[in-house]
Protein backbone atom coordinates (compact mmCIF):
# COMPACT_ATOMS: atom_id res chain seq x y z
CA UNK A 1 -19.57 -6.45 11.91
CA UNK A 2 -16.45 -7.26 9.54
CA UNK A 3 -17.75 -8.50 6.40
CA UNK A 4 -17.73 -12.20 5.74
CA UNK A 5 -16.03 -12.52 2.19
CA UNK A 6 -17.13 -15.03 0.03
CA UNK A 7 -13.57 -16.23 -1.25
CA UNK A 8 -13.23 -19.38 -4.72
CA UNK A 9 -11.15 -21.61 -2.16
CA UNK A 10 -9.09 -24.24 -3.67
CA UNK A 11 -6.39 -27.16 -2.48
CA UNK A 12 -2.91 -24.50 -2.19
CA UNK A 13 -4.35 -21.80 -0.45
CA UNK A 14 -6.08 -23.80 1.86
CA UNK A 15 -2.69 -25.38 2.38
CA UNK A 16 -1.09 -22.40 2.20
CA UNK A 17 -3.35 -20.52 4.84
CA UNK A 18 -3.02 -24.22 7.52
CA UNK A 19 0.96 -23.55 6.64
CA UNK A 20 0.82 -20.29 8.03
CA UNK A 21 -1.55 -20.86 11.26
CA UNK A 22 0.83 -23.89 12.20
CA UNK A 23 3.85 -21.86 11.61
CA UNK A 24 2.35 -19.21 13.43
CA UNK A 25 4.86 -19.35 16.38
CA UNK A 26 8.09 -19.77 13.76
CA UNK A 27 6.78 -16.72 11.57
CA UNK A 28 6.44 -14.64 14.35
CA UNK A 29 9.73 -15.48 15.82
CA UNK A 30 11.03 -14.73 12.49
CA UNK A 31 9.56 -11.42 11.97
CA UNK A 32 10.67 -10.49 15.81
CA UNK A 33 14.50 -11.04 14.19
CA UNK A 34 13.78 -9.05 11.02
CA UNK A 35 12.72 -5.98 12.88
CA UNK A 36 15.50 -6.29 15.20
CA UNK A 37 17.68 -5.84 12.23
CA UNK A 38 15.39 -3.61 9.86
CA UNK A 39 13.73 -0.15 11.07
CA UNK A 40 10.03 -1.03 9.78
CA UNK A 41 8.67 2.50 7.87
CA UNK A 42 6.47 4.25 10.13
CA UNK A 43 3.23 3.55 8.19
CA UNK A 44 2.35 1.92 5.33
CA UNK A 45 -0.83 0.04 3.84
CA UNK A 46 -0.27 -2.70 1.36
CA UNK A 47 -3.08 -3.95 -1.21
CA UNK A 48 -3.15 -7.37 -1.71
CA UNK A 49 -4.99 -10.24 -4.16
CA UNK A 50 -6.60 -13.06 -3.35
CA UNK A 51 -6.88 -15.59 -5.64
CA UNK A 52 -7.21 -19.29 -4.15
CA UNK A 53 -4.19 -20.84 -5.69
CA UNK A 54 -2.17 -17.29 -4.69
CA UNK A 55 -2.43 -14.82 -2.00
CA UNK A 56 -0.04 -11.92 -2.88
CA UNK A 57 1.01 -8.14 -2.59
CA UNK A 58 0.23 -5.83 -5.76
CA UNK A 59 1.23 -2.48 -4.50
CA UNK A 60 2.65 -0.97 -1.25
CA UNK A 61 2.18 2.82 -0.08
CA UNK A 62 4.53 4.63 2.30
CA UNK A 63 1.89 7.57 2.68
CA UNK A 64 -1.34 5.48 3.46
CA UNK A 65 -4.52 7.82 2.38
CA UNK A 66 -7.27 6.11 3.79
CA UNK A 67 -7.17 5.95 7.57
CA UNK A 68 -10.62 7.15 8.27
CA UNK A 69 -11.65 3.68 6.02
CA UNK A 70 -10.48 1.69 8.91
CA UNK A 71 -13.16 -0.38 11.46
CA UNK A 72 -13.08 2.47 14.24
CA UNK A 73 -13.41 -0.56 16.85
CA UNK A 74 -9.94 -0.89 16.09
CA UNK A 75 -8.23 2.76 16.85
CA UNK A 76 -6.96 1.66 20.05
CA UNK A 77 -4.60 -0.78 18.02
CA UNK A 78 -3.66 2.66 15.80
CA UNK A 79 -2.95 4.13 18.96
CA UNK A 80 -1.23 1.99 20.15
CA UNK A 81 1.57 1.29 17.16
CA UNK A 82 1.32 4.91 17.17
CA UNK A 83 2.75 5.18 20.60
CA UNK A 84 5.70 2.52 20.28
CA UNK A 85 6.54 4.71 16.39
CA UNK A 86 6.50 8.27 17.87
CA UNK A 87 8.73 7.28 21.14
CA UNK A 88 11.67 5.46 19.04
CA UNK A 89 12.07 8.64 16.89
CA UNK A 90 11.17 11.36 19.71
CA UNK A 91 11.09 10.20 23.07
CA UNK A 92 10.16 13.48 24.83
CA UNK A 93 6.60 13.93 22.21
CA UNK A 94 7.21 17.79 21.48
CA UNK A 95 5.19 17.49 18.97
CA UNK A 96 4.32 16.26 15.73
CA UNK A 97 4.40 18.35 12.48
CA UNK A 98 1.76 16.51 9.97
CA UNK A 99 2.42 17.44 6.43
CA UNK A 100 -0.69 16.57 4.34
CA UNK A 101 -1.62 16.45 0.37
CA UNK A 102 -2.62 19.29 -1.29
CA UNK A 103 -6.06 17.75 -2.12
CA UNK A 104 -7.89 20.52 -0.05
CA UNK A 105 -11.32 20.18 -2.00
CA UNK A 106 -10.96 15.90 -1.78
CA UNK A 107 -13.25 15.30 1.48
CA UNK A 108 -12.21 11.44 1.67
CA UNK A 109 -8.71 12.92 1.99
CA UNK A 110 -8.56 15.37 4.26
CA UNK A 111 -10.83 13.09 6.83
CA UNK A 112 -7.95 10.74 6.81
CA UNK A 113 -5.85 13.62 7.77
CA UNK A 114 -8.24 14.16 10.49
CA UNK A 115 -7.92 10.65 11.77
CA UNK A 116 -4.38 10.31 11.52
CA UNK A 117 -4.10 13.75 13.80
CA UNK A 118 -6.67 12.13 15.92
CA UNK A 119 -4.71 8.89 16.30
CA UNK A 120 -2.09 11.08 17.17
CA UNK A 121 -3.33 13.32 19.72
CA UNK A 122 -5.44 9.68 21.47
CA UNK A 123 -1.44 8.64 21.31
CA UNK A 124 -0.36 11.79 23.26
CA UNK A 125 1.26 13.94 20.68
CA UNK A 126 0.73 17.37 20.07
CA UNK A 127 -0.06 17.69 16.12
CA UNK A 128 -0.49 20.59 13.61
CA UNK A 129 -0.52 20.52 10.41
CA UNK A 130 1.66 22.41 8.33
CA UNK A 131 0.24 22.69 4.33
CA UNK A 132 2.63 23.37 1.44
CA UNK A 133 0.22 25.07 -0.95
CA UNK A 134 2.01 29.05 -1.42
CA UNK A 135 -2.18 30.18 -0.71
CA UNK A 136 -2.24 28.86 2.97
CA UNK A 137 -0.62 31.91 4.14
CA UNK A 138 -2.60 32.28 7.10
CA UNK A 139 -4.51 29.07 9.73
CA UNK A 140 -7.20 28.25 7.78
CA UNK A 141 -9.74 25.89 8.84
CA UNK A 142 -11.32 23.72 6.53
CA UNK A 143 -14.89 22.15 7.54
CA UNK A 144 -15.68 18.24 7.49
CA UNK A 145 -18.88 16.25 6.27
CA UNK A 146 -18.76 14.58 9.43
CA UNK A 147 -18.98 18.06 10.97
CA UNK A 148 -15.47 18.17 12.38
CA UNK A 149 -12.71 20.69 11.05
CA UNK A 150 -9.30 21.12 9.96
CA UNK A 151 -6.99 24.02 10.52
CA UNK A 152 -4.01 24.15 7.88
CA UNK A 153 -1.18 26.30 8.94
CA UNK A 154 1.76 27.80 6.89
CA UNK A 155 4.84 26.14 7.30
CA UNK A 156 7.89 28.14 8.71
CA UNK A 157 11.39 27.30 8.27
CA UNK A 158 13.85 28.71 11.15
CA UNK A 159 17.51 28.02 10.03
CA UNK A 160 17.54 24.18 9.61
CA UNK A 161 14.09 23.85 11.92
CA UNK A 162 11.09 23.62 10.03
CA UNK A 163 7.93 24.54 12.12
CA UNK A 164 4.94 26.50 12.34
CA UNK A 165 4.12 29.90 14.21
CA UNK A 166 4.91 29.17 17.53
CA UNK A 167 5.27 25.50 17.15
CA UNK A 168 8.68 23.88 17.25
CA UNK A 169 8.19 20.19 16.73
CA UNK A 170 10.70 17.08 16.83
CA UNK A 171 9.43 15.10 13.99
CA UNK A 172 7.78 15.76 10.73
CA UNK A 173 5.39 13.51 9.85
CA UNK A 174 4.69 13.45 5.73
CA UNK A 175 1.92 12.05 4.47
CA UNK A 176 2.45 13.68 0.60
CA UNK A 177 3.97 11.21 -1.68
CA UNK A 178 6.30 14.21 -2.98
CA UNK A 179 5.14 12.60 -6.39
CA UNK A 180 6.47 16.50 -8.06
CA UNK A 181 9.64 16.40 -6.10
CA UNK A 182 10.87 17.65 -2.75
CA UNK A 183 9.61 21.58 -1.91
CA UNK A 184 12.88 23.32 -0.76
CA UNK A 185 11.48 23.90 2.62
CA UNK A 186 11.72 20.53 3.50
CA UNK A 187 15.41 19.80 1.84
CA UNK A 188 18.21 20.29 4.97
CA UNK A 189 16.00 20.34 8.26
CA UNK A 190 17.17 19.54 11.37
CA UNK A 191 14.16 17.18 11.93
CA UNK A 192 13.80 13.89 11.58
CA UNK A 193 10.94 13.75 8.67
CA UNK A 194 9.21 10.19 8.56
CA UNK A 195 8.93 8.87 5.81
CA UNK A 196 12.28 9.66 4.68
CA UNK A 197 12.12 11.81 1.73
CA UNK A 198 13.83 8.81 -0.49
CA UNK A 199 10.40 7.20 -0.01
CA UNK A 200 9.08 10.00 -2.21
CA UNK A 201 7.67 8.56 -5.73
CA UNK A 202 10.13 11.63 -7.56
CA UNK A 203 12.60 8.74 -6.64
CA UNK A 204 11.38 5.43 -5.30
CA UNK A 205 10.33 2.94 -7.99
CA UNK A 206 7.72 -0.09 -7.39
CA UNK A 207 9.76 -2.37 -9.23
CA UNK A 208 12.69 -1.64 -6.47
CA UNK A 209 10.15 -2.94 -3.93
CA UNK A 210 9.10 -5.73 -5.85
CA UNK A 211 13.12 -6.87 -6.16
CA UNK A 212 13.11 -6.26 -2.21
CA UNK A 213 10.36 -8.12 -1.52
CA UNK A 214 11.27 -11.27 -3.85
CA UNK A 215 14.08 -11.58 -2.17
CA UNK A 216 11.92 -11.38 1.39
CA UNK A 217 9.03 -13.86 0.08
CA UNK A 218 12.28 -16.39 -0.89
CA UNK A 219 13.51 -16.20 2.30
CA UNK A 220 10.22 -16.77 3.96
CA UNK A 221 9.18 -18.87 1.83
CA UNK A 222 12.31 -21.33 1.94
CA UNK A 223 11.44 -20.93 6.14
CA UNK A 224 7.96 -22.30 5.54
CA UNK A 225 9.04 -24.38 2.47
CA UNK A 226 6.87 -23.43 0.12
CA UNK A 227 6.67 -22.17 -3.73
CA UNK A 228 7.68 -18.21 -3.08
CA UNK A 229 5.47 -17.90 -6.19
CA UNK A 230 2.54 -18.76 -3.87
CA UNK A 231 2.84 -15.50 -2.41
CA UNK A 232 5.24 -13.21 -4.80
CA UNK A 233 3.97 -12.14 -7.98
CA UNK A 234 6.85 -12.22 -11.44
CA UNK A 235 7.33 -8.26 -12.70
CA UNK A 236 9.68 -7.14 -15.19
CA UNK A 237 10.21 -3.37 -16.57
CA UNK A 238 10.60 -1.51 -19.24
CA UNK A 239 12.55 2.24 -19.56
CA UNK A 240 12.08 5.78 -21.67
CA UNK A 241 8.50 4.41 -22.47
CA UNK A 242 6.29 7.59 -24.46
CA UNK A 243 3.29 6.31 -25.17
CA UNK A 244 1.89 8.94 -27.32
CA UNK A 245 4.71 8.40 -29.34
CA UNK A 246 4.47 4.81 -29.35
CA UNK A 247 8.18 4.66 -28.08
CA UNK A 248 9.02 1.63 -26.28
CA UNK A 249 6.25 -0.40 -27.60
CA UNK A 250 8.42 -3.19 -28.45
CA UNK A 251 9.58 -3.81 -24.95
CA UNK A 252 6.78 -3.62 -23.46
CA UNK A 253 5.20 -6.13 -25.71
CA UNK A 254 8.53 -8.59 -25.31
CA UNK A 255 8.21 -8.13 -21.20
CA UNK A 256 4.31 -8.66 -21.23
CA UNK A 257 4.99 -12.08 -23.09
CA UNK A 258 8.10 -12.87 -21.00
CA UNK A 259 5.64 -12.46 -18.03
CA UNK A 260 2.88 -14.17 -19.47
CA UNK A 261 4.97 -17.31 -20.74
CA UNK A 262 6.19 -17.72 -16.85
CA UNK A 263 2.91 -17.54 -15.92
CA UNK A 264 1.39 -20.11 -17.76
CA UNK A 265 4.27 -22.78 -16.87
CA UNK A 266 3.15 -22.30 -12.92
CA UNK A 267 -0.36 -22.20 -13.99
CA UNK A 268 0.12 -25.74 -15.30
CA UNK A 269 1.82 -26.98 -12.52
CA UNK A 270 -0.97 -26.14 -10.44
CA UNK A 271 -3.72 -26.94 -12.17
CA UNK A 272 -5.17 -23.14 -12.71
CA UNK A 273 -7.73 -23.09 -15.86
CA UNK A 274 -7.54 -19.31 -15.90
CA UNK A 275 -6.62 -17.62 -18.48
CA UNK A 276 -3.18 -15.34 -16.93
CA UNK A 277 -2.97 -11.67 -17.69
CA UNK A 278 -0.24 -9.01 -16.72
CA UNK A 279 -1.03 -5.32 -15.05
CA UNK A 280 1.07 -2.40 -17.38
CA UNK A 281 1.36 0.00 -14.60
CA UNK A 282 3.56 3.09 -14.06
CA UNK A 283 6.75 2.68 -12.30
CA UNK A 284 5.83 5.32 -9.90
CA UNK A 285 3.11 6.76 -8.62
CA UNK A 286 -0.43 5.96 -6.68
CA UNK A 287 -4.01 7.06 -7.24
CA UNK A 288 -4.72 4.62 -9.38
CA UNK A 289 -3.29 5.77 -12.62
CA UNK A 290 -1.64 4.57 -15.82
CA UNK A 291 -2.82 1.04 -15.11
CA UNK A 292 -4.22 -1.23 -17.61
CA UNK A 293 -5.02 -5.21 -17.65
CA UNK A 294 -3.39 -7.15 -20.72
CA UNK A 295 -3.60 -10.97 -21.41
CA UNK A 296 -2.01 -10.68 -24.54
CA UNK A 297 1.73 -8.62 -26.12
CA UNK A 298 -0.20 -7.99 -29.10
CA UNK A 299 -2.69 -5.42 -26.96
CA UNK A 300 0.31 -3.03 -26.09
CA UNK A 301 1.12 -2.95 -29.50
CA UNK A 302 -3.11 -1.74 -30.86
CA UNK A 303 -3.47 0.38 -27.95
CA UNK A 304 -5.66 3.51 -29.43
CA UNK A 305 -4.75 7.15 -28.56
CA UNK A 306 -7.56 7.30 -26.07
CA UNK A 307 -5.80 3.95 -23.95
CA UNK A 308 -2.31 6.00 -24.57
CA UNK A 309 -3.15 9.02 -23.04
CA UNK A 310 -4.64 7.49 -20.55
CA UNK A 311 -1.26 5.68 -19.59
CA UNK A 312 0.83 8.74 -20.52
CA UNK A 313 0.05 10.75 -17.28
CA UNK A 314 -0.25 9.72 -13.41
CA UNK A 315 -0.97 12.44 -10.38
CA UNK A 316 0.16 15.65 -10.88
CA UNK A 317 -0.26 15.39 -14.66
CA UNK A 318 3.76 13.94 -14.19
CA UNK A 319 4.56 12.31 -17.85
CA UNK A 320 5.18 7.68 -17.75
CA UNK A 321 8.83 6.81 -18.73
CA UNK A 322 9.06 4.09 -16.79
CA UNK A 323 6.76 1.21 -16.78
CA UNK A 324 6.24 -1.97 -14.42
CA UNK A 325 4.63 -5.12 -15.62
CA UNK A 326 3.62 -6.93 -13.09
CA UNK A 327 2.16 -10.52 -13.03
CA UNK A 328 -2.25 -10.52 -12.47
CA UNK A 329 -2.88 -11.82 -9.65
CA UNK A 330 -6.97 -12.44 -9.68
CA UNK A 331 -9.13 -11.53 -6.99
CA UNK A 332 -12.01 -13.78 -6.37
CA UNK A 333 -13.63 -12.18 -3.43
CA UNK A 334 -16.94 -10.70 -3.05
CA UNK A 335 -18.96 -8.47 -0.93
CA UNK A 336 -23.03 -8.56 -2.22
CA UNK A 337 -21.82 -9.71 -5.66
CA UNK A 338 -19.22 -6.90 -6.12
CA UNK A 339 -15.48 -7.26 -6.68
CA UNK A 340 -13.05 -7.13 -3.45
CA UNK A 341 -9.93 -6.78 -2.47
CA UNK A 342 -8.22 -6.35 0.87
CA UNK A 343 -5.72 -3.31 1.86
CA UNK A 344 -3.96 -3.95 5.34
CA UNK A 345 -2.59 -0.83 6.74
CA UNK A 346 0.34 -0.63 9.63
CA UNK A 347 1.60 1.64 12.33
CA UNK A 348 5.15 0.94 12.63
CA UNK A 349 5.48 -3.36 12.60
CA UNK A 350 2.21 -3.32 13.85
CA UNK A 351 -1.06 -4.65 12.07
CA UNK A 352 -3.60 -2.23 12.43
CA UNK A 353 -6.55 -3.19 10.94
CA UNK A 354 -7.84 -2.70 6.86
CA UNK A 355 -10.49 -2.64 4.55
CA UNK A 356 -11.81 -4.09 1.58
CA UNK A 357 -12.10 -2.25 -1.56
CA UNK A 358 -14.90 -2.81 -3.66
CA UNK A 359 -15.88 -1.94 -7.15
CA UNK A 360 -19.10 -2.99 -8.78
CA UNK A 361 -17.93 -1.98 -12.11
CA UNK A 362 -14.84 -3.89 -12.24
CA UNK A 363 -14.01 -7.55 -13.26
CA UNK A 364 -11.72 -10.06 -11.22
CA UNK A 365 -8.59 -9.14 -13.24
CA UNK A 366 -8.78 -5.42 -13.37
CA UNK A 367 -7.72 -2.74 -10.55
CA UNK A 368 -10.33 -1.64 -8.40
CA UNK A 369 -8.55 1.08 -7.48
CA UNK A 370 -10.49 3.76 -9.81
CA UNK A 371 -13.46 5.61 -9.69
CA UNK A 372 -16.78 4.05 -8.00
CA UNK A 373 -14.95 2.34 -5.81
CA UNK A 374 -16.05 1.70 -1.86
CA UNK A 375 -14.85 0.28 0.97
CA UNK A 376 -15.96 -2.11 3.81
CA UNK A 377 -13.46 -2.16 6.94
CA UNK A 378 -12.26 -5.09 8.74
CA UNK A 379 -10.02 -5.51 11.52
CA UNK A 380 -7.66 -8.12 12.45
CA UNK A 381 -8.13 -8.23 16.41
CA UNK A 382 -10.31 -11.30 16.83
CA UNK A 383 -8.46 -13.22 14.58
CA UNK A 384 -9.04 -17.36 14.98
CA UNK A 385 -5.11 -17.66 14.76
CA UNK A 386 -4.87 -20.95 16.80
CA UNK A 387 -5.84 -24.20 15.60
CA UNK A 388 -8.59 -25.65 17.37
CA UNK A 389 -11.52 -27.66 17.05
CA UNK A 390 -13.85 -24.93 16.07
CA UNK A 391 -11.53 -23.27 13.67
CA UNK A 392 -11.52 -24.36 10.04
CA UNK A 393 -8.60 -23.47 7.68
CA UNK A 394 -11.09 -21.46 5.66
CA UNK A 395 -12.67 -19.20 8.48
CA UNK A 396 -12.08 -15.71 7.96
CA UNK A 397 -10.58 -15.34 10.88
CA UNK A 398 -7.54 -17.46 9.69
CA UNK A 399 -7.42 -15.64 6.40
CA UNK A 400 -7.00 -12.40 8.08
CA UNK A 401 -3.86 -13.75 8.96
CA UNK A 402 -2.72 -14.92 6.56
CA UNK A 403 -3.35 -11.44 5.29
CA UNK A 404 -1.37 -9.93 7.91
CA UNK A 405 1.71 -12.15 7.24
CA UNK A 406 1.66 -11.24 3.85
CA UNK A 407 1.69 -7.57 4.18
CA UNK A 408 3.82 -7.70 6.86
CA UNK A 409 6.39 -9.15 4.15
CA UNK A 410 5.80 -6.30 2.35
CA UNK A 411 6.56 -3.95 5.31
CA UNK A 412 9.70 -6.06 5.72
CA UNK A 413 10.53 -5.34 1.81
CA UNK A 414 9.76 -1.52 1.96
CA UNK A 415 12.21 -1.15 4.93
CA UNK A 416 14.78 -2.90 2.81
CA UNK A 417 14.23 -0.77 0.03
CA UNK A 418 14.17 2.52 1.54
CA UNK A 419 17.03 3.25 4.27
């Protein structure tokens, strides 16, 4: 069963949920023309925050990492969008060369690598994978909790081909974040590589996709007319931040108030009695790291040098220079009294299904992505996405698609951003 959410519903979203189930038939057309026009990435999962009065993206990952969290009622939808994204890039299926993480001892990780080459292989492709840690030097196979296995394989590179011993594939399929940089075996291959190494975080910026996807939510939103704020949350950004050294503290603290000062103009317009608060989050990067909640400027400026330490470094141990402050956006969802938020994932344009992430040690304005977190899958299939009789605006049904629109937005803002 897909967990039934209790959600804090009031007046906009309500309105802004019945806008999008009326509209279904003019959003849908409208996303049918965007993807005629845009090349959608080939997989992505976007987090989003639900708040009542806003329902809104906070982060979106080209190299999803939790495929194995999805419902698996649902994996004929994955195989499905996995089908129509393999045969636009390679038509005649070779094969698929899967380039993984190098978290070999993280479990949770490598079973989505097991999922994604199963979702693969259900789709018809042949799939290896091909690991870039220099101590793979022969197959090794790596055992599962659930009691399946993974082989890794050395990569080989053959003139501009990049393979594996006795495997010539047609596409490379990454999903390592390149968060240290691109490895020199992958740099002038032959190969398409999906996603395109410019979706790498050595490069790509979430305050790029943020300016991509305010000027998506504006379209959409002047389609639907509605506030884009309903659905697009304010960011600014700050550069050659050191916070050991305290450098850049003054920016920061001016951008957090610039934020927070917008914020509370459209919290009076719409009635909101919460207090608003800003996320100080790297620039780059996943995982969870170098994020912290502030609802005052004066915070960034008392941090101690435990807090600044802890924003100095994200994966990799890779130094913050670049810092994104992005508006809170509160989450008032709960499964069994515990803190929720929902993560859509995608396969190509496609909707795939999701899950909730949970945290019973975190508040409503803090990210739950961090240790002791869990997750509860859902799926999108049976959504109640026609109005009818026995259909409220507030099923969860209808806010499942709602959630879909908006990460779809996100998609749409992620294929603008990296070409």
């Amino acid at each position: 069963m897909v967990p039934h959410l209790t959600t804090a519903l009031t007046g906009p979203l309500l309105d802004l949920e019945r806008r999008f189930l009326n509209a279904m038939p003019t959003i849908e057309h409208w996303f049918r023309a965007q993807w005629l026009e845009h090349a959608a990435p080939f997989y992505a999962s976007v987090d989003l925050r639900n708040s009542g009065f806003k329902l809104a993206p906070v982060d979106t990952n080209l190299f999803p990492g939790g495929f194995n969290n999805l419902n698996p009622d649902f994996l004929p939808l994955c195989v499905q969008a996995m089908q129509s994204a393999v045969e636009k890039i390679c038509p005649e299926a070779r094969g698929v060369l899967l380039i993984p993480e190098n978290h070999t001892r993280n479990m949770y990780y490598l079973q989505n690598v097991a999922q994604i080459v199963n979702i693969l292989k259900q789709a018809g492709m042949r799939v290896r994978i091909g690991s870039l840690l220099q101590e793979i030097v022969d197959p090794t196979a790596i055992r599962l909790p659930d009691g399946g296995s993974l082989t890794l394989e050395p990569l080989a590179r053959n003139g501009n081909r990049l393979g594996l011993a006795g495997f010539d594939p047609c596409v490379v399929l990454l999903n390592n974040d390149l968060s240290g940089g691109v490895p020199d075996i992958l740099k002038g291959i032959e190969q398409q590589i999906y996603p395109p190494l410019s979706a790498g975080w050595y490069t790509r910026r979430k305050s790029q996709h943020f300016a991509a996807y305010d000027r998506v939510a504006g379209d959409f939103a002047q389609l639907l007319g509605i506030d884009p704020w309903l659905i697009d949350p304010y960011f600014a950004t700050c550069r050659r931040v050191n916070f050991q050294e305290r450098v850049g503290e003054e920016c920061l603290a001016a951008q957090v108030d610039g934020v927070l000062q917008k914020m509370r103009v459209k919290y009076a317009e719409y009635g909101v009695k919460h207090a608003p608060f800003v996320i100080v989050k790297a620039d780059a990067g996943t995982y969870g790291m170098g994020i912290m909640t502030v609802k005052d400027a004066s915070e960034i400026t008392g941090l101690n040098r435990k807090q600044r330490n802890k924003m100095a470094v994200v994966k990799e141990g890779l130094e913050v220079s670049d810092v994104l402050i992005q508006e809170g956006v509160y989450t008032f969802e709960h499964i069994n009294d515990a803190v929720a938020e929902p993560v859509v994932y995608m396969v190509d344009h496609y909707v795939v299904g999701g899950f909730y992430r949970v945290h019973t040690g975190r508040g409503v304005d803090e990210n739950l992505n961090a240790p002791g977190m869990s997750f509860e899958p859902l799926a999108f299939e049976a959504c109640c996405t026609l109005p009818n009789p026995d259909c409220a605006p507030d099923d969860t049904p209808n806010r499942f698609y709602a959630y879909g629109v908006v990460a779809r937005l996100a998609l749409l803002a992620a294929s603008l951003e990296v070409r």
